[in-house]
PDB file of N, CA and C in Angstrom:
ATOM      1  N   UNK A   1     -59.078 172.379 140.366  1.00  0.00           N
ATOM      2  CA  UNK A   1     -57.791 173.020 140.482  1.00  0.00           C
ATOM      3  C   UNK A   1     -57.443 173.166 141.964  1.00  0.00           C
ATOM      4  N   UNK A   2     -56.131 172.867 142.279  1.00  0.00           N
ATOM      5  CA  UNK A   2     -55.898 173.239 143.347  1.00  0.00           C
ATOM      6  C   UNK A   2     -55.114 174.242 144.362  1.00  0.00           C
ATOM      7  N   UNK A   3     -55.959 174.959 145.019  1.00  0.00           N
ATOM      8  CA  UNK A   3     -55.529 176.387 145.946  1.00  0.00           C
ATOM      9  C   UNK A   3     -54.297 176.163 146.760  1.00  0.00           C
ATOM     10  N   UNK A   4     -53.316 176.901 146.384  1.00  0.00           N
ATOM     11  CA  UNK A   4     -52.481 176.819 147.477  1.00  0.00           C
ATOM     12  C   UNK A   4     -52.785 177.720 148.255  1.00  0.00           C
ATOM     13  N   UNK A   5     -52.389 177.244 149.703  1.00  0.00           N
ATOM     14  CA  UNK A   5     -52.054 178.762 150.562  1.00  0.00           C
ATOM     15  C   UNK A   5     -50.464 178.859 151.253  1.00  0.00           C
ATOM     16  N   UNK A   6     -50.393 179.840 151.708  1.00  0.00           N
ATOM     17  CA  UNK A   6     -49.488 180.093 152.815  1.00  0.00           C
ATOM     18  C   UNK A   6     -49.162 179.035 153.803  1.00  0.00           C
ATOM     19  N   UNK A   7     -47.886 179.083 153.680  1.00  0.00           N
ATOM     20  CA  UNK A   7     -47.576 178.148 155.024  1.00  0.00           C
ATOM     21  C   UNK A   7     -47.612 178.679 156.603  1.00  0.00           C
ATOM     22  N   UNK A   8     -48.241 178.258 157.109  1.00  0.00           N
ATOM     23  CA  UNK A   8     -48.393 178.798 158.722  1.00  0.00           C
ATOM     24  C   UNK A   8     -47.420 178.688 159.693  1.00  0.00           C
ATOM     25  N   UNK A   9     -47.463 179.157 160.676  1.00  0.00           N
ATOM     26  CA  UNK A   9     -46.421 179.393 161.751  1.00  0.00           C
ATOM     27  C   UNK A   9     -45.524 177.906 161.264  1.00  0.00           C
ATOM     28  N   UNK A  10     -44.513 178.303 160.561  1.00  0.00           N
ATOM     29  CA  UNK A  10     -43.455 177.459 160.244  1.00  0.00           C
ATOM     30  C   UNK A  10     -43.795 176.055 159.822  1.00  0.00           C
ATOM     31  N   UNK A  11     -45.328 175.939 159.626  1.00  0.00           N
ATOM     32  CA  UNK A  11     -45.178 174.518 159.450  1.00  0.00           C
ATOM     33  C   UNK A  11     -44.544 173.791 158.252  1.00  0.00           C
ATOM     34  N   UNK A  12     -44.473 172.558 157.863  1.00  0.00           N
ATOM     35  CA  UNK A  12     -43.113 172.317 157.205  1.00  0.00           C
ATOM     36  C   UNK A  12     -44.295 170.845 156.706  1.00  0.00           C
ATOM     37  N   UNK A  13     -44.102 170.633 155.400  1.00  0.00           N
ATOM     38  CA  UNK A  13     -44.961 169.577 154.570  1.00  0.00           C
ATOM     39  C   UNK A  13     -43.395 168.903 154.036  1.00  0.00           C
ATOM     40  N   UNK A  14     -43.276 167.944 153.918  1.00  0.00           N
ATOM     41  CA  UNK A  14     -42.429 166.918 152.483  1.00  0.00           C
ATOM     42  C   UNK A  14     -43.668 166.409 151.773  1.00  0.00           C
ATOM     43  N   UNK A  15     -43.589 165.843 150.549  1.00  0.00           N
ATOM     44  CA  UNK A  15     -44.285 164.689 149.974  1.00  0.00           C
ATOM     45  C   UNK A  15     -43.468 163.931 148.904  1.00  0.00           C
ATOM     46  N   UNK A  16     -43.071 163.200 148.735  1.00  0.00           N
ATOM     47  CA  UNK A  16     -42.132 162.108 148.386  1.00  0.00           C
ATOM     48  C   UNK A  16     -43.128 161.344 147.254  1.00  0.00           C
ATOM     49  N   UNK A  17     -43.099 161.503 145.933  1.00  0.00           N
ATOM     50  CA  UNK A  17     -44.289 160.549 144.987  1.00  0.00           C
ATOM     51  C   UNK A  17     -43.450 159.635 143.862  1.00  0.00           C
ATOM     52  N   UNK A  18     -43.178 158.542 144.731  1.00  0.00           N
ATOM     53  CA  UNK A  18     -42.765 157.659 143.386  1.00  0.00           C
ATOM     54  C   UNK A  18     -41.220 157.573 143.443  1.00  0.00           C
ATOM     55  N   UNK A  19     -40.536 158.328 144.066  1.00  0.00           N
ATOM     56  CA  UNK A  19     -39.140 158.348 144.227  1.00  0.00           C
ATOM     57  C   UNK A  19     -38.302 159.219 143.083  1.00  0.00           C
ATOM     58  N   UNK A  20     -39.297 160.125 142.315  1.00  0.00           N
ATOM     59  CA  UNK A  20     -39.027 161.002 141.279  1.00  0.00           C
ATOM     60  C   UNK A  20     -39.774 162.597 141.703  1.00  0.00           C
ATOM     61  N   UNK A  21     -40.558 163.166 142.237  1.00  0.00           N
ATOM     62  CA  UNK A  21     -41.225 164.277 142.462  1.00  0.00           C
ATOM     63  C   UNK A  21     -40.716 164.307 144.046  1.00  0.00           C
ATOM     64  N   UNK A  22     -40.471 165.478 144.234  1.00  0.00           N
ATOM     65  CA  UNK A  22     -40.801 165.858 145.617  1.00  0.00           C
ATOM     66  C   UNK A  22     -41.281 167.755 146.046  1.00  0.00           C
ATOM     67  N   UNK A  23     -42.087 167.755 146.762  1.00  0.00           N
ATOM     68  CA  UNK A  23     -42.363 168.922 147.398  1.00  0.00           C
ATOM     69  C   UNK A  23     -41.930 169.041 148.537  1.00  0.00           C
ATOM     70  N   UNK A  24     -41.325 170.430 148.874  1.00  0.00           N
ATOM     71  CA  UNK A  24     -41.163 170.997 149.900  1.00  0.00           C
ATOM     72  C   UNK A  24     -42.217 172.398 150.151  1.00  0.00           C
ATOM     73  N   UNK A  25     -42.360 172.238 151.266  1.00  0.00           N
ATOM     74  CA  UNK A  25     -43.132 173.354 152.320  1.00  0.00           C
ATOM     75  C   UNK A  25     -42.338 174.382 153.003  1.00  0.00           C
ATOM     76  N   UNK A  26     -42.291 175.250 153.394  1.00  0.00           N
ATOM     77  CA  UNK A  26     -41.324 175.895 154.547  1.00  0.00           C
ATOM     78  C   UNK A  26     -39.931 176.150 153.895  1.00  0.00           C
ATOM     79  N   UNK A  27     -39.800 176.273 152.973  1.00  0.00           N
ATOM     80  CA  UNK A  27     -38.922 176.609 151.957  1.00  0.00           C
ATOM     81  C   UNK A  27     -38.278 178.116 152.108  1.00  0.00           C
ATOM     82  N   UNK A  28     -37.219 178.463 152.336  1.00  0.00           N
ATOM     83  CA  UNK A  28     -36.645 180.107 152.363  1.00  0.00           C
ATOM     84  C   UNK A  28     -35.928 180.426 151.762  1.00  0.00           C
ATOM     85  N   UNK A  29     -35.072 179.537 151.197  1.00  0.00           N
ATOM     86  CA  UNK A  29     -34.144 179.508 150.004  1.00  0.00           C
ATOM     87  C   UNK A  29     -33.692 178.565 149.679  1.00  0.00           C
ATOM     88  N   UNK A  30     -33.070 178.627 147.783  1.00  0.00           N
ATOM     89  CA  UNK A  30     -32.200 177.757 147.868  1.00  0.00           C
ATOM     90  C   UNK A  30     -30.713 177.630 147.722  1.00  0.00           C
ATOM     91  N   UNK A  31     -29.864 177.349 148.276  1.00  0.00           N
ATOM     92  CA  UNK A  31     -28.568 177.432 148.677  1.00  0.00           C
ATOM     93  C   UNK A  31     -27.960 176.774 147.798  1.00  0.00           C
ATOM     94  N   UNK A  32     -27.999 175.511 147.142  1.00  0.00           N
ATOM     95  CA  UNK A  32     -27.113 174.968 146.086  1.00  0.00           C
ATOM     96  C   UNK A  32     -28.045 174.011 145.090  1.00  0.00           C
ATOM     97  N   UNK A  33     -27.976 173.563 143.777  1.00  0.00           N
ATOM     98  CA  UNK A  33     -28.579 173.611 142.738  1.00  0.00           C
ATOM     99  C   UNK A  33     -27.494 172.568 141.876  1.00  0.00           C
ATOM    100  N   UNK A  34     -27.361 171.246 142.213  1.00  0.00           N
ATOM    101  CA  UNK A  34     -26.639 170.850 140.975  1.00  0.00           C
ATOM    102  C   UNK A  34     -27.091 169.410 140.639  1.00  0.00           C
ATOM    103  N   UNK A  35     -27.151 168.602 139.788  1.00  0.00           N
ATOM    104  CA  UNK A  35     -28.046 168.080 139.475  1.00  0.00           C
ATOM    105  C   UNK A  35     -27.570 166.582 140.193  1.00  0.00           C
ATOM    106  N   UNK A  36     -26.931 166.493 141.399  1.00  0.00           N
ATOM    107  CA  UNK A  36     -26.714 165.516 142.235  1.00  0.00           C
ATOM    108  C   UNK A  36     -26.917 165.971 143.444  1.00  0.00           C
ATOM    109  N   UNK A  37     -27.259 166.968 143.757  1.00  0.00           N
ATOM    110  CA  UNK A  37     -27.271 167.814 145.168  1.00  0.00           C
ATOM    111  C   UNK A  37     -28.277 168.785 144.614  1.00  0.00           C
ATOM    112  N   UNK A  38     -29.309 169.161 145.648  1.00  0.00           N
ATOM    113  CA  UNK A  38     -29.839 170.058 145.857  1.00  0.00           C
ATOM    114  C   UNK A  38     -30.118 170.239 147.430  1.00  0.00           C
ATOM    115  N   UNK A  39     -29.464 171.593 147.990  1.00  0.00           N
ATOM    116  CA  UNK A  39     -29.695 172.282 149.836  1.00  0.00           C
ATOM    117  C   UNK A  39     -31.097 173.347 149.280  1.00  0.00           C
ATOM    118  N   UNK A  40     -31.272 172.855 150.799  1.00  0.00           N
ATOM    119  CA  UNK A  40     -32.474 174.007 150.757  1.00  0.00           C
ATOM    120  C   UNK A  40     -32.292 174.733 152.048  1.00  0.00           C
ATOM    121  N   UNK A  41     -32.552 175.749 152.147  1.00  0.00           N
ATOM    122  CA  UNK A  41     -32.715 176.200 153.815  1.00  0.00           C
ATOM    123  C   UNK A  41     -34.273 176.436 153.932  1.00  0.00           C
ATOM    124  N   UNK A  42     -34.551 175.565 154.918  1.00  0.00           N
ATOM    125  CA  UNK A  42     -36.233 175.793 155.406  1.00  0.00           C
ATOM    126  C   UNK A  42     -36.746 176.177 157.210  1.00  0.00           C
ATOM    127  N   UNK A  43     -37.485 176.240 157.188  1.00  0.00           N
ATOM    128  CA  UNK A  43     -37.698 176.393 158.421  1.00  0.00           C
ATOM    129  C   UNK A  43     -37.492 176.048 159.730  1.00  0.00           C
ATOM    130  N   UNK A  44     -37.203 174.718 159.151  1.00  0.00           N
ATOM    131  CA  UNK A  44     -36.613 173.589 160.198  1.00  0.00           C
ATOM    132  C   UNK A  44     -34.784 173.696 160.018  1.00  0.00           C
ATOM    133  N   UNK A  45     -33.983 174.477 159.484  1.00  0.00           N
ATOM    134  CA  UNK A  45     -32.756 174.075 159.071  1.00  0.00           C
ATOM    135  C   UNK A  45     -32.488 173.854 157.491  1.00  0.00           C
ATOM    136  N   UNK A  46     -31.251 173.060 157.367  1.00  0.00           N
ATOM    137  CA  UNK A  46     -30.906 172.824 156.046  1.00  0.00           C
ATOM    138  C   UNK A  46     -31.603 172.108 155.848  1.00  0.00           C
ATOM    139  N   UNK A  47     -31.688 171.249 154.646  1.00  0.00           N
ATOM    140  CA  UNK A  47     -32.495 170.146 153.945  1.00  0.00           C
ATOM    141  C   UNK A  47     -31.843 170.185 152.818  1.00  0.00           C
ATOM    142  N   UNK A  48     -30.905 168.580 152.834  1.00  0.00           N
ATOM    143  CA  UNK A  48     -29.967 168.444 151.377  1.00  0.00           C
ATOM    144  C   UNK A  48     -31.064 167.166 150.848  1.00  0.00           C
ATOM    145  N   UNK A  49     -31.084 167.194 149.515  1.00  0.00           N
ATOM    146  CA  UNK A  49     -31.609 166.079 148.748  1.00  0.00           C
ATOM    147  C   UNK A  49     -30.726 165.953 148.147  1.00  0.00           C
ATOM    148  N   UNK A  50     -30.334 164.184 147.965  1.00  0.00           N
ATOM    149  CA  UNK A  50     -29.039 163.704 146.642  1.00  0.00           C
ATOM    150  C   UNK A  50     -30.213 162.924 145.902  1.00  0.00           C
ATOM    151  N   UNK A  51     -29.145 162.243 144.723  1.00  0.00           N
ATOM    152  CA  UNK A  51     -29.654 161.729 143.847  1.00  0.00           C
ATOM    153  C   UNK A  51     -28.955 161.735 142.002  1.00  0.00           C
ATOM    154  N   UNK A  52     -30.025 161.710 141.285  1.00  0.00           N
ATOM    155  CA  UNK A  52     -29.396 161.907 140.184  1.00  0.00           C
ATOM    156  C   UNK A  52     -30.686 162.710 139.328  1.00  0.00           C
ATOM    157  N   UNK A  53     -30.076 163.662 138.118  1.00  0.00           N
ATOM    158  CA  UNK A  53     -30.988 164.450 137.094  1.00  0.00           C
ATOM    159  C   UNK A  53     -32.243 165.011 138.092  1.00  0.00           C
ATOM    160  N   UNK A  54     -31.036 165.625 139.157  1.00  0.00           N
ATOM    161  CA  UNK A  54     -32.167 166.821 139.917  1.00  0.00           C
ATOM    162  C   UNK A  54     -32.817 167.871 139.190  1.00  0.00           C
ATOM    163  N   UNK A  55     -33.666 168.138 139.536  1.00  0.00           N
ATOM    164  CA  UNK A  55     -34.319 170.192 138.665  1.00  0.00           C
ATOM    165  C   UNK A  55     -35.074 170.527 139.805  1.00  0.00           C
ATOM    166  N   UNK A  56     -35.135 171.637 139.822  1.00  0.00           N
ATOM    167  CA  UNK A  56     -35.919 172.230 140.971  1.00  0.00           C
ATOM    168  C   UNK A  56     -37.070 172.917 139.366  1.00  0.00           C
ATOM    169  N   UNK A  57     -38.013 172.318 139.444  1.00  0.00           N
ATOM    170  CA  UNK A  57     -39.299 173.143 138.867  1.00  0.00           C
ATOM    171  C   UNK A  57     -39.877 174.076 139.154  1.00  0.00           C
ATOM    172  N   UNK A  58     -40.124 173.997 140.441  1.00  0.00           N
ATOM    173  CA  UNK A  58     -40.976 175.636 140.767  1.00  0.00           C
ATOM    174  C   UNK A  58     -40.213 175.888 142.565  1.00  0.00           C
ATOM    175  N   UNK A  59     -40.285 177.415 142.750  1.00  0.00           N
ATOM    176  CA  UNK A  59     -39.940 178.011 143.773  1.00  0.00           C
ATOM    177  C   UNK A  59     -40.978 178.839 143.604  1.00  0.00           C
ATOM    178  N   UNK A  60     -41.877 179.052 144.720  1.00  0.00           N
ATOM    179  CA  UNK A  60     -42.967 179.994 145.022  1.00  0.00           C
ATOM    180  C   UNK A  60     -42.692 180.723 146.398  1.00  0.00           C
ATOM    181  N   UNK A  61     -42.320 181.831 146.391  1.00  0.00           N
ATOM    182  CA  UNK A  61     -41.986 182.728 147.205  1.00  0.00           C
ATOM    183  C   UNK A  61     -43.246 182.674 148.357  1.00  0.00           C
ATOM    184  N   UNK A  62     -44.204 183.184 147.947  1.00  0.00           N
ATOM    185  CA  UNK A  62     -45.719 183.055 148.831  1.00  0.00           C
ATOM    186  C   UNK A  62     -45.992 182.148 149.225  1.00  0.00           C
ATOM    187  N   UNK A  63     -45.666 180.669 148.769  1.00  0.00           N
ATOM    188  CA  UNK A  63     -46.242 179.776 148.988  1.00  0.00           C
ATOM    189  C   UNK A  63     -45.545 179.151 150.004  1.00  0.00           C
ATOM    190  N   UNK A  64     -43.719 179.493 150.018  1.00  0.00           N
ATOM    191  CA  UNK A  64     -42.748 179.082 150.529  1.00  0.00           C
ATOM    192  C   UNK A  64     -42.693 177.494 150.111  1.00  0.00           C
ATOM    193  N   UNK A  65     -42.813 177.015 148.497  1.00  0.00           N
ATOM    194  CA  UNK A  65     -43.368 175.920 148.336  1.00  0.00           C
ATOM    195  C   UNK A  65     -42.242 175.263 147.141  1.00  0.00           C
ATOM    196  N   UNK A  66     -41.456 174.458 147.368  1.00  0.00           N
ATOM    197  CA  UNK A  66     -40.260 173.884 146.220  1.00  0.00           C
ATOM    198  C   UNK A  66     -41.048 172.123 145.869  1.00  0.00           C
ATOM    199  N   UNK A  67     -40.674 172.755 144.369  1.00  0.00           N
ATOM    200  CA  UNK A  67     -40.845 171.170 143.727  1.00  0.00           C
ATOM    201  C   UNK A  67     -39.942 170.591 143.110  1.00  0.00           C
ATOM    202  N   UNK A  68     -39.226 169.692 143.341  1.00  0.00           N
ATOM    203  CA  UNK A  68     -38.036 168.997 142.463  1.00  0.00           C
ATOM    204  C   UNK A  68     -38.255 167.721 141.969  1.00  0.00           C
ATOM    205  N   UNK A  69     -37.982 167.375 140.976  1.00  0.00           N
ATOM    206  CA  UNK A  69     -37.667 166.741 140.013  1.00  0.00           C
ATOM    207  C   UNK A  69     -36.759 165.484 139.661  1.00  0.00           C
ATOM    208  N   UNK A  70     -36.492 164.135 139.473  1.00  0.00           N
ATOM    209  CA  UNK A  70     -35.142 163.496 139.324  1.00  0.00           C
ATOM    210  C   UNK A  70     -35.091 161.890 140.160  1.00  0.00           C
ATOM    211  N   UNK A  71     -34.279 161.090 139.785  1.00  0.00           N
ATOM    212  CA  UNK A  71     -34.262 160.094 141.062  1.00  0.00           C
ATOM    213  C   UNK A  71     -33.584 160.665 142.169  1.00  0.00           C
ATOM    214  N   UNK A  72     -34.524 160.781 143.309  1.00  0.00           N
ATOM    215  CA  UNK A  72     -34.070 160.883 144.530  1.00  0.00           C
ATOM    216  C   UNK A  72     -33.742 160.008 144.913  1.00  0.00           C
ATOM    217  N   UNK A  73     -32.478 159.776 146.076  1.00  0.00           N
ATOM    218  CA  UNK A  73     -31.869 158.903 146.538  1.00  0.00           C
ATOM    219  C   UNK A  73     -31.942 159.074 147.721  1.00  0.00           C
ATOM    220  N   UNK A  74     -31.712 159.986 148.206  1.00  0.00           N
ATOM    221  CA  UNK A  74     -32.150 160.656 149.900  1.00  0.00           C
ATOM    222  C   UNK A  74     -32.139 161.599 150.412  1.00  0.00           C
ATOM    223  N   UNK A  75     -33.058 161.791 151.474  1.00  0.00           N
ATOM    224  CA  UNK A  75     -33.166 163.332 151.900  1.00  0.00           C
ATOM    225  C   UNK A  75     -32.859 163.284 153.453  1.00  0.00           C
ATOM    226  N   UNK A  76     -31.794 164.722 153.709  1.00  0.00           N
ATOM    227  CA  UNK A  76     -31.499 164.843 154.994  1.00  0.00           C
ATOM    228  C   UNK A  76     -31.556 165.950 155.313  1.00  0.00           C
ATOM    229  N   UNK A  77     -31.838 165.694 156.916  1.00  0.00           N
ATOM    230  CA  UNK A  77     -32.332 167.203 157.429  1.00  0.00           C
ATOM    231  C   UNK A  77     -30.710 167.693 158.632  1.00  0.00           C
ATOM    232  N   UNK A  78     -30.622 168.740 157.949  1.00  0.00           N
ATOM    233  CA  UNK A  78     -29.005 169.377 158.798  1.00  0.00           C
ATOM    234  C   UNK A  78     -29.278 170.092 160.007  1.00  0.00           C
ATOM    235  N   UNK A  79     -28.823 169.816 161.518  1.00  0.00           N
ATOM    236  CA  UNK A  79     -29.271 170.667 162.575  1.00  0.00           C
ATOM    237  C   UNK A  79     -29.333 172.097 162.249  1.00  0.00           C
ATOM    238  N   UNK A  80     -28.514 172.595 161.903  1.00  0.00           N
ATOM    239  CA  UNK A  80     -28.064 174.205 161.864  1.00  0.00           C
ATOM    240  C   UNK A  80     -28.270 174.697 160.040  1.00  0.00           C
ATOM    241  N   UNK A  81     -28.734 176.025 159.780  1.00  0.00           N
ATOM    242  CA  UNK A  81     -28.771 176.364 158.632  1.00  0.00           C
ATOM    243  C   UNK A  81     -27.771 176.437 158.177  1.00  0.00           C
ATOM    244  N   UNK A  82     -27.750 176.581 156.511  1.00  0.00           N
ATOM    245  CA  UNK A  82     -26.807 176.102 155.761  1.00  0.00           C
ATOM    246  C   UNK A  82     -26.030 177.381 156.102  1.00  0.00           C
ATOM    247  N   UNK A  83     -24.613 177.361 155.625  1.00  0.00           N
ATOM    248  CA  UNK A  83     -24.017 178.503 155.065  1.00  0.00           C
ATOM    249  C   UNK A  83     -24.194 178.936 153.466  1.00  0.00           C
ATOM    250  N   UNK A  84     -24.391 179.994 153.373  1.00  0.00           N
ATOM    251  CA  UNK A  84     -24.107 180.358 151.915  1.00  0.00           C
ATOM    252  C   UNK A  84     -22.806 180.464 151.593  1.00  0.00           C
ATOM    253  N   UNK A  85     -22.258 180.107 150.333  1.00  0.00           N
ATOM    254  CA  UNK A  85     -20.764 180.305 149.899  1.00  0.00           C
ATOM    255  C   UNK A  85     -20.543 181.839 150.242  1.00  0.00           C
ATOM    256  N   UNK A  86     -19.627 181.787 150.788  1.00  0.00           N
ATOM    257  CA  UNK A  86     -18.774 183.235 150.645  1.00  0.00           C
ATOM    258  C   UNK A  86     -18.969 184.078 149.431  1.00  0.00           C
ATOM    259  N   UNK A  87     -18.104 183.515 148.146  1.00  0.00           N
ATOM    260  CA  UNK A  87     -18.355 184.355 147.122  1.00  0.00           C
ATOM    261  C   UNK A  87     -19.979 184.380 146.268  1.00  0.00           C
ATOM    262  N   UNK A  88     -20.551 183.470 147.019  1.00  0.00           N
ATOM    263  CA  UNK A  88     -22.071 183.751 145.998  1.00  0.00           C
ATOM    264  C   UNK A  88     -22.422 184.908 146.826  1.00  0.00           C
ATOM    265  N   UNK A  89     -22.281 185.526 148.101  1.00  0.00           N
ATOM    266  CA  UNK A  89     -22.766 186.415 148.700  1.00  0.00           C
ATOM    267  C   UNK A  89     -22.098 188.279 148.196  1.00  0.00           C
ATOM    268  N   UNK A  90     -20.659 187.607 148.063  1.00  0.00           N
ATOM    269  CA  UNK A  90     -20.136 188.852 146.911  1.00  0.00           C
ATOM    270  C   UNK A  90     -20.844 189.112 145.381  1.00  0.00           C
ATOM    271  N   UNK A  91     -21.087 188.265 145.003  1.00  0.00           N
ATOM    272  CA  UNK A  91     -21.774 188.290 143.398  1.00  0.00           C
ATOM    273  C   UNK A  91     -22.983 188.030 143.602  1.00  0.00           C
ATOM    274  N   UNK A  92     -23.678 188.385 143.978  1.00  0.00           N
ATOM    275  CA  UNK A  92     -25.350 188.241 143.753  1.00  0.00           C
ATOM    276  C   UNK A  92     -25.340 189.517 143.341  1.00  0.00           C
TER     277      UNK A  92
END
């Protein structure tokens, strides 16, 4: 079985398996969720993944650790963190 730990002073993992799984590391939230787009805000900035029949499977708070799901098509890293929508910040 395998131990996760904590991610350390910001460090930041991808792993890319097959062009269908991916993990993220350094994970702080996630900002948008639709099954052609998924943003992440991580340590490094934004981080959008496209594609098609996205899912985000697991979010581990401790672990700061995201796993998604789907054909990925590509992943980009945004200089500056994302914005959150205006009104998702009224309705949470």
């Amino acid at each position: 079985m395998e131990k996760e730990t904590e991610t350390k002073n910001n460090e930041q993992l991808i792993v890319l398996s097959n062009k269908k799984n991916l993990s993220v590391t350094g994970t702080n939230k996630v900002i948008s969720l639709k099954p052609d787009l998924i943003q992440l805000d991580t340590n490094y900035g934004g981080l959008m993944i496209t594609g098609s029949n996205l899912e985000l499977i697991k979010l581990d708070n401790v672990t700061t650790r995201a796993e998604l799901s789907g054909d990925i098509n590509g992943i980009k890293f945004l200089d500056k963190q994302i914005k959150e929508p205006f009104f998702r910040k009224i309705f949470k």
